[in-house]
ModelCIF file with pLDDT and N, C-alpha, C, O atoms, coordinates in Angstrom:
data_MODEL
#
_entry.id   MODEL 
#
_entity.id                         1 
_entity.type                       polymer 
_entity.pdbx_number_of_molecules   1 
#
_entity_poly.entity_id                      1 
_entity_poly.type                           'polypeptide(L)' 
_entity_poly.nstd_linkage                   no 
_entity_poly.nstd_monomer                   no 
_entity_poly.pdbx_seq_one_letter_code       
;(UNK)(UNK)(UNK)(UNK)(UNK)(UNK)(UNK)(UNK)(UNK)(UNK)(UNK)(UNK)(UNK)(UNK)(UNK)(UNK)
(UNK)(UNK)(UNK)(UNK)(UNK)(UNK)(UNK)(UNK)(UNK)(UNK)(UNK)(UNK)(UNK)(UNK)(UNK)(UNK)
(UNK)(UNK)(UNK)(UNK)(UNK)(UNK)(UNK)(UNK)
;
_entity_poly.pdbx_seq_one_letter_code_can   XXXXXXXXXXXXXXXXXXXXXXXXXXXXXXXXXXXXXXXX 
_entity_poly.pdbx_strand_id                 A 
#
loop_
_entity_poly_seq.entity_id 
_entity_poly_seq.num 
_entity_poly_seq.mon_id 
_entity_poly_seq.hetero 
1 1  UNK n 
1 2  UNK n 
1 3  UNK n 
1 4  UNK n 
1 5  UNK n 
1 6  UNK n 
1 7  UNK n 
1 8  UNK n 
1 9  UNK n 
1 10 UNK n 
1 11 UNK n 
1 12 UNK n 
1 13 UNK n 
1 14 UNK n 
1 15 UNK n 
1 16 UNK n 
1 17 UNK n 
1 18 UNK n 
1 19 UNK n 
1 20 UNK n 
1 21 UNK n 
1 22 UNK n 
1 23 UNK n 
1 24 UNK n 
1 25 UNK n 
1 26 UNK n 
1 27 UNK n 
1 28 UNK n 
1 29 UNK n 
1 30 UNK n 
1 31 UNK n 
1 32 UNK n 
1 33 UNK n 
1 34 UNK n 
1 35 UNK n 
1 36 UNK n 
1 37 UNK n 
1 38 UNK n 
1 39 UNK n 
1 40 UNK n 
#
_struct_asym.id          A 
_struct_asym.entity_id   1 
#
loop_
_ma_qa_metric.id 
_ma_qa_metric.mode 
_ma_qa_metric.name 
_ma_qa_metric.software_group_id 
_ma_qa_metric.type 
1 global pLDDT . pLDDT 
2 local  pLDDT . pLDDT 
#
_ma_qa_metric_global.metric_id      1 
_ma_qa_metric_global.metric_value   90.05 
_ma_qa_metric_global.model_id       1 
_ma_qa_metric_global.ordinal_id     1 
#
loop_
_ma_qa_metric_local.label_asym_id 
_ma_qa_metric_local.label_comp_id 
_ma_qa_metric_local.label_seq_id 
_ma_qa_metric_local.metric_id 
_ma_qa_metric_local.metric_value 
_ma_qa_metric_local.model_id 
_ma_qa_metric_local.ordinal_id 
A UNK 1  2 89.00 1 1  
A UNK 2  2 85.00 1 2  
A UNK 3  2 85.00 1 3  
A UNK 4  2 89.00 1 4  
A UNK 5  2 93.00 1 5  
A UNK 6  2 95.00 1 6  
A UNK 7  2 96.00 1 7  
A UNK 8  2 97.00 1 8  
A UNK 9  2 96.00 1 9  
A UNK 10 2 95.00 1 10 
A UNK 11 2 92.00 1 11 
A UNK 12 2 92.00 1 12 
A UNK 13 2 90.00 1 13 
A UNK 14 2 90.00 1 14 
A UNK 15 2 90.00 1 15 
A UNK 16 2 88.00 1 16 
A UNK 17 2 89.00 1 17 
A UNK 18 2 90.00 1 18 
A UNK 19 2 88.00 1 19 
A UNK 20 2 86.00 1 20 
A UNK 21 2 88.00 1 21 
A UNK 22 2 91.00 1 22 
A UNK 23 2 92.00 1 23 
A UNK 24 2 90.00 1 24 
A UNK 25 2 92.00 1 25 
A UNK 26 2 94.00 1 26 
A UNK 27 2 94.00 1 27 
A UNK 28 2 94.00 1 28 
A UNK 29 2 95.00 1 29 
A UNK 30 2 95.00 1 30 
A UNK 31 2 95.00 1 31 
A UNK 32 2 95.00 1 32 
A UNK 33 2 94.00 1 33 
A UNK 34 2 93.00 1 34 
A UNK 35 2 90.00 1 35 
A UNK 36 2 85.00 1 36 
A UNK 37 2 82.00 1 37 
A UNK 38 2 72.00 1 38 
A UNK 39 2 73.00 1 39 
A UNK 40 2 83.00 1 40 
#
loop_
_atom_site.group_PDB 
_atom_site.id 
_atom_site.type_symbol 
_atom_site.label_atom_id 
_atom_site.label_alt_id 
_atom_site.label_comp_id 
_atom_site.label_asym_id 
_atom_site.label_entity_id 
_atom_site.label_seq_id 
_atom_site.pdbx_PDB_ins_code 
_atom_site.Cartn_x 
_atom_site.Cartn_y 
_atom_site.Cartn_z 
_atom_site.occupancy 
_atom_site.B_iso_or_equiv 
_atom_site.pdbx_formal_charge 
_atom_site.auth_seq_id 
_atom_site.auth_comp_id 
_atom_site.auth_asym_id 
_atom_site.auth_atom_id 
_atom_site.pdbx_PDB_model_num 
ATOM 1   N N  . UNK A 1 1  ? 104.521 91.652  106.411 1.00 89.00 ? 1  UNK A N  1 
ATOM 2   C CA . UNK A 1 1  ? 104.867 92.604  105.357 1.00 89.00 ? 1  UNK A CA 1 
ATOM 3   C C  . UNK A 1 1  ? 106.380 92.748  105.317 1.00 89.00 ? 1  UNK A C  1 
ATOM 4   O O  . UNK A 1 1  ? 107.089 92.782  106.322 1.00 89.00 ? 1  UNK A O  1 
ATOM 5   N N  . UNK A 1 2  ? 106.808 92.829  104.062 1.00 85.00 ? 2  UNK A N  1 
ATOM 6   C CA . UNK A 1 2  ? 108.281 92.981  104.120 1.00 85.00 ? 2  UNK A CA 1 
ATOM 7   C C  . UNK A 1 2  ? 108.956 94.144  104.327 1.00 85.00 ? 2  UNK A C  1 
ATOM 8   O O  . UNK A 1 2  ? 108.656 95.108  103.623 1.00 85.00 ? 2  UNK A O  1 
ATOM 9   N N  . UNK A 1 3  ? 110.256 94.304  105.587 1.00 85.00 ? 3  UNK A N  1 
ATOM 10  C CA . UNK A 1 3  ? 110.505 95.691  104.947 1.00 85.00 ? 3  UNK A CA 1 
ATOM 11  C C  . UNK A 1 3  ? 111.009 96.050  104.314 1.00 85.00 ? 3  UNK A C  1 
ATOM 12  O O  . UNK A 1 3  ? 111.103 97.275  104.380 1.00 85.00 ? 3  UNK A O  1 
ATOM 13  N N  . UNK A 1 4  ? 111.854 95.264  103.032 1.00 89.00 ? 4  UNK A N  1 
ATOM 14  C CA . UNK A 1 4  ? 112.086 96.188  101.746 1.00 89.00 ? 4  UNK A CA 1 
ATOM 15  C C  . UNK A 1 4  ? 111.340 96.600  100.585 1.00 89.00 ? 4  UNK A C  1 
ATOM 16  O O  . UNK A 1 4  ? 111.693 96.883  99.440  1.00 89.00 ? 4  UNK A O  1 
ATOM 17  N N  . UNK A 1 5  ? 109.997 96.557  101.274 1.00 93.00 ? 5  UNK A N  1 
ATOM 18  C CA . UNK A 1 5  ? 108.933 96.951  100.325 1.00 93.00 ? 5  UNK A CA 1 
ATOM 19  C C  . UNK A 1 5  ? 108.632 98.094  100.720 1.00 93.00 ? 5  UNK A C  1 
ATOM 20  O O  . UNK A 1 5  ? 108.831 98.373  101.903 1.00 93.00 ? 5  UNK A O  1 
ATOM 21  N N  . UNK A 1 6  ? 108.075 99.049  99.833  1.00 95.00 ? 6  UNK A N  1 
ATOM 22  C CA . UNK A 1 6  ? 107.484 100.466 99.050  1.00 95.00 ? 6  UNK A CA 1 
ATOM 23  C C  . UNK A 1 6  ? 106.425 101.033 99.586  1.00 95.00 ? 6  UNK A C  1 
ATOM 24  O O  . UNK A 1 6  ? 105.657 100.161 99.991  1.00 95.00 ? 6  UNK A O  1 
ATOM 25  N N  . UNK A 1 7  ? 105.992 102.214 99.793  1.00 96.00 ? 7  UNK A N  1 
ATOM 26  C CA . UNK A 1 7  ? 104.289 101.889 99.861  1.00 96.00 ? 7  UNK A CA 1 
ATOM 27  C C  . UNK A 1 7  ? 103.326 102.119 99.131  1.00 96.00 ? 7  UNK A C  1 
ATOM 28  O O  . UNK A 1 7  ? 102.241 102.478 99.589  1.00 96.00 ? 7  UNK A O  1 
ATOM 29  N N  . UNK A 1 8  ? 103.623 101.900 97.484  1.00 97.00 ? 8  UNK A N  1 
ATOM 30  C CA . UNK A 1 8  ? 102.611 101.866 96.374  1.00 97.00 ? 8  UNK A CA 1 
ATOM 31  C C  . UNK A 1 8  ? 102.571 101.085 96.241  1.00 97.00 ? 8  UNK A C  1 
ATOM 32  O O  . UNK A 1 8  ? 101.476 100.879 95.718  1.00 97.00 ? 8  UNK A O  1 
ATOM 33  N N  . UNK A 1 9  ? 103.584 99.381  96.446  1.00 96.00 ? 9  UNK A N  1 
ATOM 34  C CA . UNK A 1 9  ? 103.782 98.034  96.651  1.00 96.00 ? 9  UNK A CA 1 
ATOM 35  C C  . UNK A 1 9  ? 103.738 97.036  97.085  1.00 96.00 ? 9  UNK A C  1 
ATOM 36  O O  . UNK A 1 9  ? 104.797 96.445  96.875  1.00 96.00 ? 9  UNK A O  1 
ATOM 37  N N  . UNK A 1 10 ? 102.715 96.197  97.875  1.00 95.00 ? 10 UNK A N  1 
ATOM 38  C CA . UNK A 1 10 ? 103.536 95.672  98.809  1.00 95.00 ? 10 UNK A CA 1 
ATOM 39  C C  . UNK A 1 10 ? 102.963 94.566  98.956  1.00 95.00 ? 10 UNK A C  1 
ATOM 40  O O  . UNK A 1 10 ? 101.743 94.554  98.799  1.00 95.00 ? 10 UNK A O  1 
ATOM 41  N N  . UNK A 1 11 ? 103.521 93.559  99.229  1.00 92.00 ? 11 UNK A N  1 
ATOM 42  C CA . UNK A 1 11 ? 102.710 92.081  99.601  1.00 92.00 ? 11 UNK A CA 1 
ATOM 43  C C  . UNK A 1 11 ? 102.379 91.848  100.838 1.00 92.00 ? 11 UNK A C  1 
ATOM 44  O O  . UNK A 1 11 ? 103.290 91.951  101.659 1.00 92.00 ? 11 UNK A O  1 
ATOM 45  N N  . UNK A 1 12 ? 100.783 91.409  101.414 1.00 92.00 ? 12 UNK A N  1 
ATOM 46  C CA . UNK A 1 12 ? 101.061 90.811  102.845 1.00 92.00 ? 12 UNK A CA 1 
ATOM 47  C C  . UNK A 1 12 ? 100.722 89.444  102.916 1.00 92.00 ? 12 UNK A C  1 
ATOM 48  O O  . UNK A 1 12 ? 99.595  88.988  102.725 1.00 92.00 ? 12 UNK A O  1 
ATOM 49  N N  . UNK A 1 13 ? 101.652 88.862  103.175 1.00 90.00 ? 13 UNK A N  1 
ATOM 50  C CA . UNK A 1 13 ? 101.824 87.216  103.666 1.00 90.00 ? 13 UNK A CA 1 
ATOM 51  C C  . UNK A 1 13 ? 100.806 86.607  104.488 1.00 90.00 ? 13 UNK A C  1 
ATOM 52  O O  . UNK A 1 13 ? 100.902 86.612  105.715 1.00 90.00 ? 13 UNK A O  1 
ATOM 53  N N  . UNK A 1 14 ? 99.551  85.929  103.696 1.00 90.00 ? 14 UNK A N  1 
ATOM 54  C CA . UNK A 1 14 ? 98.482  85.723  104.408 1.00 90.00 ? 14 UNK A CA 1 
ATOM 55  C C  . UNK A 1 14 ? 98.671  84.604  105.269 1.00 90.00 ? 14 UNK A C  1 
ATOM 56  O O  . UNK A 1 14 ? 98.911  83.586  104.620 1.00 90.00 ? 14 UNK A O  1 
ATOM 57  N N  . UNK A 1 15 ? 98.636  84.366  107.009 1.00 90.00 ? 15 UNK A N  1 
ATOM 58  C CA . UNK A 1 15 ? 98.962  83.887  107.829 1.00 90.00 ? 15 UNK A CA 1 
ATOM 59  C C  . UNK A 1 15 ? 98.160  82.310  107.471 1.00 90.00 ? 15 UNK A C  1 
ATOM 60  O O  . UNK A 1 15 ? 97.037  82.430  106.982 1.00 90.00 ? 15 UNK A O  1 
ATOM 61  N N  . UNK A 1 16 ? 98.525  81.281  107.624 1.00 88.00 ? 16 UNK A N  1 
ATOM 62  C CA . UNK A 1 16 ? 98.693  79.724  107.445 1.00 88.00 ? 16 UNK A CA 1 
ATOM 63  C C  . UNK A 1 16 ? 97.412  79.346  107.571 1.00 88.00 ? 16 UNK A C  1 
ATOM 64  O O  . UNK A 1 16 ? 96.924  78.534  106.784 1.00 88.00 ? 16 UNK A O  1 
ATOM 65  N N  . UNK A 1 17 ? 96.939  79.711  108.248 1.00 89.00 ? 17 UNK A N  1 
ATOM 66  C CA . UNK A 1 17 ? 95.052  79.364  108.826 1.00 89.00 ? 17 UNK A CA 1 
ATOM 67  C C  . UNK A 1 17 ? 94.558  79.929  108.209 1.00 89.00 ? 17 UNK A C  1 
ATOM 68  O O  . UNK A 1 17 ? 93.547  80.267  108.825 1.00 89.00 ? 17 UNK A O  1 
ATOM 69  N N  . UNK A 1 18 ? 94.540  80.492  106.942 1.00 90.00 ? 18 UNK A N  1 
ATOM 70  C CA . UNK A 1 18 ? 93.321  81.792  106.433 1.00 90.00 ? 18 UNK A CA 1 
ATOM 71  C C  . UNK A 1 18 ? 93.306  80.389  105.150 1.00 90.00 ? 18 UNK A C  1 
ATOM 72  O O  . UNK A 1 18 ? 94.315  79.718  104.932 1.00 90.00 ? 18 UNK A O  1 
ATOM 73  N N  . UNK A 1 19 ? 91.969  80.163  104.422 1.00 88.00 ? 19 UNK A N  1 
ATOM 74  C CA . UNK A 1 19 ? 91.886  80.223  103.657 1.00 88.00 ? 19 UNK A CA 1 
ATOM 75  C C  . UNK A 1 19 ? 92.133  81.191  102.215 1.00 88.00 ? 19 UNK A C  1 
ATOM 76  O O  . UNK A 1 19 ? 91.138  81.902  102.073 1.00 88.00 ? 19 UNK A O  1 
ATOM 77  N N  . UNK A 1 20 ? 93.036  81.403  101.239 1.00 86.00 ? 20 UNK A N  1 
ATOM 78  C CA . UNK A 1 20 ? 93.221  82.218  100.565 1.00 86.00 ? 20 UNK A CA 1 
ATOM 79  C C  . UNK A 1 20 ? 92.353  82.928  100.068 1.00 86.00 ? 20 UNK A C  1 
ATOM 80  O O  . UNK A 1 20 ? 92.281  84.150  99.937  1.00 86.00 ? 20 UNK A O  1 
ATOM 81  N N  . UNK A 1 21 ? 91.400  81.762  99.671  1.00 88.00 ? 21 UNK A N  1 
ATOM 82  C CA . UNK A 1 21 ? 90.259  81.974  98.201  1.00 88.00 ? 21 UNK A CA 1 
ATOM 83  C C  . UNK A 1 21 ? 89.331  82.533  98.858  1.00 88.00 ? 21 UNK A C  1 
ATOM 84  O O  . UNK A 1 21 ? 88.783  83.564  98.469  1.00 88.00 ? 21 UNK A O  1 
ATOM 85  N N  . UNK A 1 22 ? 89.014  81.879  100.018 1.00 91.00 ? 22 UNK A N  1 
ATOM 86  C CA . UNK A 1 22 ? 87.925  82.546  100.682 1.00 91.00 ? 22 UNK A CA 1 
ATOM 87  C C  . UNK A 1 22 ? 88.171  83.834  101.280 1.00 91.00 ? 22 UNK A C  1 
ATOM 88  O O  . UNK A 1 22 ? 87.221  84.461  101.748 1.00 91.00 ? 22 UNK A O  1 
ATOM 89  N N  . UNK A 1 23 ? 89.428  84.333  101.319 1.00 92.00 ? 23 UNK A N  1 
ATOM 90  C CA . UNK A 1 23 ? 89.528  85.692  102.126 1.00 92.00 ? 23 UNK A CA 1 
ATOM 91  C C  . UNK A 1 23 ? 89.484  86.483  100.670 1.00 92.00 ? 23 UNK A C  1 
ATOM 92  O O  . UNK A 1 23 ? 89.123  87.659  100.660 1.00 92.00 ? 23 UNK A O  1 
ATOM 93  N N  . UNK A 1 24 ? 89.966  85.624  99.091  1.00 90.00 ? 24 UNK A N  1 
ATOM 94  C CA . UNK A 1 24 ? 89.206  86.817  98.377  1.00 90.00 ? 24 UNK A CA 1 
ATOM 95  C C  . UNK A 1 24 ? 88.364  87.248  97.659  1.00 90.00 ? 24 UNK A C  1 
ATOM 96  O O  . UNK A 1 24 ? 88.247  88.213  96.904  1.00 90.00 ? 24 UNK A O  1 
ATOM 97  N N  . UNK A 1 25 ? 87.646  86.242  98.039  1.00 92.00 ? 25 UNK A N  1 
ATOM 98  C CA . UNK A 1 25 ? 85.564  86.548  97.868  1.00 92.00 ? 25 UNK A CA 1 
ATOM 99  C C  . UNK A 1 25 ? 85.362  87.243  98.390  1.00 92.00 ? 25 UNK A C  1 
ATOM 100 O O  . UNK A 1 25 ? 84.705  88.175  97.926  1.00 92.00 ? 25 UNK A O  1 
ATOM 101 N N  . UNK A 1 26 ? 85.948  87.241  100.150 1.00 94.00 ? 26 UNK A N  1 
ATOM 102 C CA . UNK A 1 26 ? 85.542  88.221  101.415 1.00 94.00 ? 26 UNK A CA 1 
ATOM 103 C C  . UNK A 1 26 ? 85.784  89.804  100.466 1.00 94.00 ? 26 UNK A C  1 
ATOM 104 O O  . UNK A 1 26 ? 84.997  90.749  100.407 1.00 94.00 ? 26 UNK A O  1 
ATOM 105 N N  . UNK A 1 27 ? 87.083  89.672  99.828  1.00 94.00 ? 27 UNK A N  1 
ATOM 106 C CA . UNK A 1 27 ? 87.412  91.441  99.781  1.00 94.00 ? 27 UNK A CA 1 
ATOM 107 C C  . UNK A 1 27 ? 86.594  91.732  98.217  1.00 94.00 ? 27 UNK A C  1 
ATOM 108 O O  . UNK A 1 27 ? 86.309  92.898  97.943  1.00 94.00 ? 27 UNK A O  1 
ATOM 109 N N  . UNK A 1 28 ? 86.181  90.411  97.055  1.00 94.00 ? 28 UNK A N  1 
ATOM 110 C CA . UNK A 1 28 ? 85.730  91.399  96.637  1.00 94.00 ? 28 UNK A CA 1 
ATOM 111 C C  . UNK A 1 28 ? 83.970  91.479  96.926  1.00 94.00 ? 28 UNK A C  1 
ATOM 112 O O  . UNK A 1 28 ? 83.265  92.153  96.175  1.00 94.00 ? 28 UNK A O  1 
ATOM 113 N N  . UNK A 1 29 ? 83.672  91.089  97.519  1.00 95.00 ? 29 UNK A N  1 
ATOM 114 C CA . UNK A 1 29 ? 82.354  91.238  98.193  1.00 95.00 ? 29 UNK A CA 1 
ATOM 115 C C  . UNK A 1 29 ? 82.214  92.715  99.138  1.00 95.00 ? 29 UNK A C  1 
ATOM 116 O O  . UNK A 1 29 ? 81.206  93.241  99.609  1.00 95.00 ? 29 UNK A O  1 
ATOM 117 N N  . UNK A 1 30 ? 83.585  93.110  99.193  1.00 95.00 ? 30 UNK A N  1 
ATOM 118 C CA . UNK A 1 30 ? 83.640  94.644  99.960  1.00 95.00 ? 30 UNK A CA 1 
ATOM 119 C C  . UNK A 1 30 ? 83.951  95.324  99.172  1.00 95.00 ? 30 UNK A C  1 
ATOM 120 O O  . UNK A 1 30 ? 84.419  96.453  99.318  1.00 95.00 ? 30 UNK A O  1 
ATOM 121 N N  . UNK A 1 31 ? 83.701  94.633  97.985  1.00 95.00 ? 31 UNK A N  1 
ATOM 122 C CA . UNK A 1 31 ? 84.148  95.940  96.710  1.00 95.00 ? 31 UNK A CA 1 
ATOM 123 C C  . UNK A 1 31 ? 85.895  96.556  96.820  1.00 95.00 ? 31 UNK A C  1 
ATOM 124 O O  . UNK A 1 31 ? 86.201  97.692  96.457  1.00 95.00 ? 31 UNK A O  1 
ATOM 125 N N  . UNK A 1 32 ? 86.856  95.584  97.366  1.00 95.00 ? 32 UNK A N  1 
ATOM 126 C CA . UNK A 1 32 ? 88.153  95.826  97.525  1.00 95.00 ? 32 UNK A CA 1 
ATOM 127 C C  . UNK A 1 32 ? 88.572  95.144  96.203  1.00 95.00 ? 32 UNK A C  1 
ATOM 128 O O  . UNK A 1 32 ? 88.149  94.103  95.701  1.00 95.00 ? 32 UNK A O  1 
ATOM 129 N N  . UNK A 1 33 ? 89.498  95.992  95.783  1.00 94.00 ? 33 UNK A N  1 
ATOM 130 C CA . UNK A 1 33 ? 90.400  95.403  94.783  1.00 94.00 ? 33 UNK A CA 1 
ATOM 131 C C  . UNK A 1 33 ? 91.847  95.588  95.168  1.00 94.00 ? 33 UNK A C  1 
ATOM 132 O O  . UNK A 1 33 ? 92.555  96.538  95.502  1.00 94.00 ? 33 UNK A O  1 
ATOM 133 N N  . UNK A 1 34 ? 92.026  94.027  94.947  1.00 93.00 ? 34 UNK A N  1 
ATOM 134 C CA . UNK A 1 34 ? 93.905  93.583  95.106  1.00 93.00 ? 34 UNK A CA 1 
ATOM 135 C C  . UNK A 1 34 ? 94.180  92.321  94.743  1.00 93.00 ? 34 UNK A C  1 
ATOM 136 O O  . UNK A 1 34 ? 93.290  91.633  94.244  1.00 93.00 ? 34 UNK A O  1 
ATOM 137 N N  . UNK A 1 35 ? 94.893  92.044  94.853  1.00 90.00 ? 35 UNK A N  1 
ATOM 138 C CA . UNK A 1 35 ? 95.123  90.581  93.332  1.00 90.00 ? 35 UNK A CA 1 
ATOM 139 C C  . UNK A 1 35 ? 96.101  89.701  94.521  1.00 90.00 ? 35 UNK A C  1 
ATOM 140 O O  . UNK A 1 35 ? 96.712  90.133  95.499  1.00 90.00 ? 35 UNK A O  1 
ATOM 141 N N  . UNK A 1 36 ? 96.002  88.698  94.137  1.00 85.00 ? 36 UNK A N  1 
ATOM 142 C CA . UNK A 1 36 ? 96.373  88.020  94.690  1.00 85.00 ? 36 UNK A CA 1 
ATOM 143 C C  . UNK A 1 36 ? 97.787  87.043  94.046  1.00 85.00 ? 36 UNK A C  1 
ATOM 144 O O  . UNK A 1 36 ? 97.674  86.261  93.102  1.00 85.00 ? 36 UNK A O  1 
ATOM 145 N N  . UNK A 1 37 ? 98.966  87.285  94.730  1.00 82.00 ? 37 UNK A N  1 
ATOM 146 C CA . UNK A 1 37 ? 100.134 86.678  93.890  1.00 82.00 ? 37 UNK A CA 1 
ATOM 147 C C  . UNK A 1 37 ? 100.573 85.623  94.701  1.00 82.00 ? 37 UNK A C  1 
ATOM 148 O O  . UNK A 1 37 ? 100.720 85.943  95.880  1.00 82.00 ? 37 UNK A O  1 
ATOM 149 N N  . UNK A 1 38 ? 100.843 84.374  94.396  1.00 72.00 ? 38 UNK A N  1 
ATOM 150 C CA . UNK A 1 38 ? 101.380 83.473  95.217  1.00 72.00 ? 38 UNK A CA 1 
ATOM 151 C C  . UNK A 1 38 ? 100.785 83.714  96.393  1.00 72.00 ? 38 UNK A C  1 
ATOM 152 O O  . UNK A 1 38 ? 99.644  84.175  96.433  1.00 72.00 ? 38 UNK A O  1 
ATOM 153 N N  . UNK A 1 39 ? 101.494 83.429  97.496  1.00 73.00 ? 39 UNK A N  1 
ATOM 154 C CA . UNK A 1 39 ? 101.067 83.056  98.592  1.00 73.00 ? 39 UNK A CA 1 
ATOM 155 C C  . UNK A 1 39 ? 100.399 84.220  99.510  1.00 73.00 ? 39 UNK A C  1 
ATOM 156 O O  . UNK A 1 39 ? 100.009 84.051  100.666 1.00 73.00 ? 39 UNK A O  1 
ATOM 157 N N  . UNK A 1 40 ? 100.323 85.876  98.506  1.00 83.00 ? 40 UNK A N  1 
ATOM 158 C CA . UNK A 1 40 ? 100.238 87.414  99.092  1.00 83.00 ? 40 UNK A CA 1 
ATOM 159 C C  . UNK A 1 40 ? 99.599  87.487  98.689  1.00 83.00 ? 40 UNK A C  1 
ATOM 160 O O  . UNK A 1 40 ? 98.974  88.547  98.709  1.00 83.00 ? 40 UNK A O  1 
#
């Protein structure tokens, strides 16, 4: 997470081994909503 980021804001830099796509099926399958920008 960066620290010149906000906390209504913020990107976290999904670590190299995660599949992206699949971590965001995971969240919305938990009924989480957050969007996914580039590589956050």
């Amino acid at each position: 997470v960066d620290d010149a980021c906000l906390s209504h804001l913020f990107g976290l830099a999904i670590p190299d081994h995660l599949d992206r796509m699949q971590l965001s099926d995971q969240l919305k399958e938990a009924n989480i909503s957050v969007s996914l920008r580039g590589g956050s």
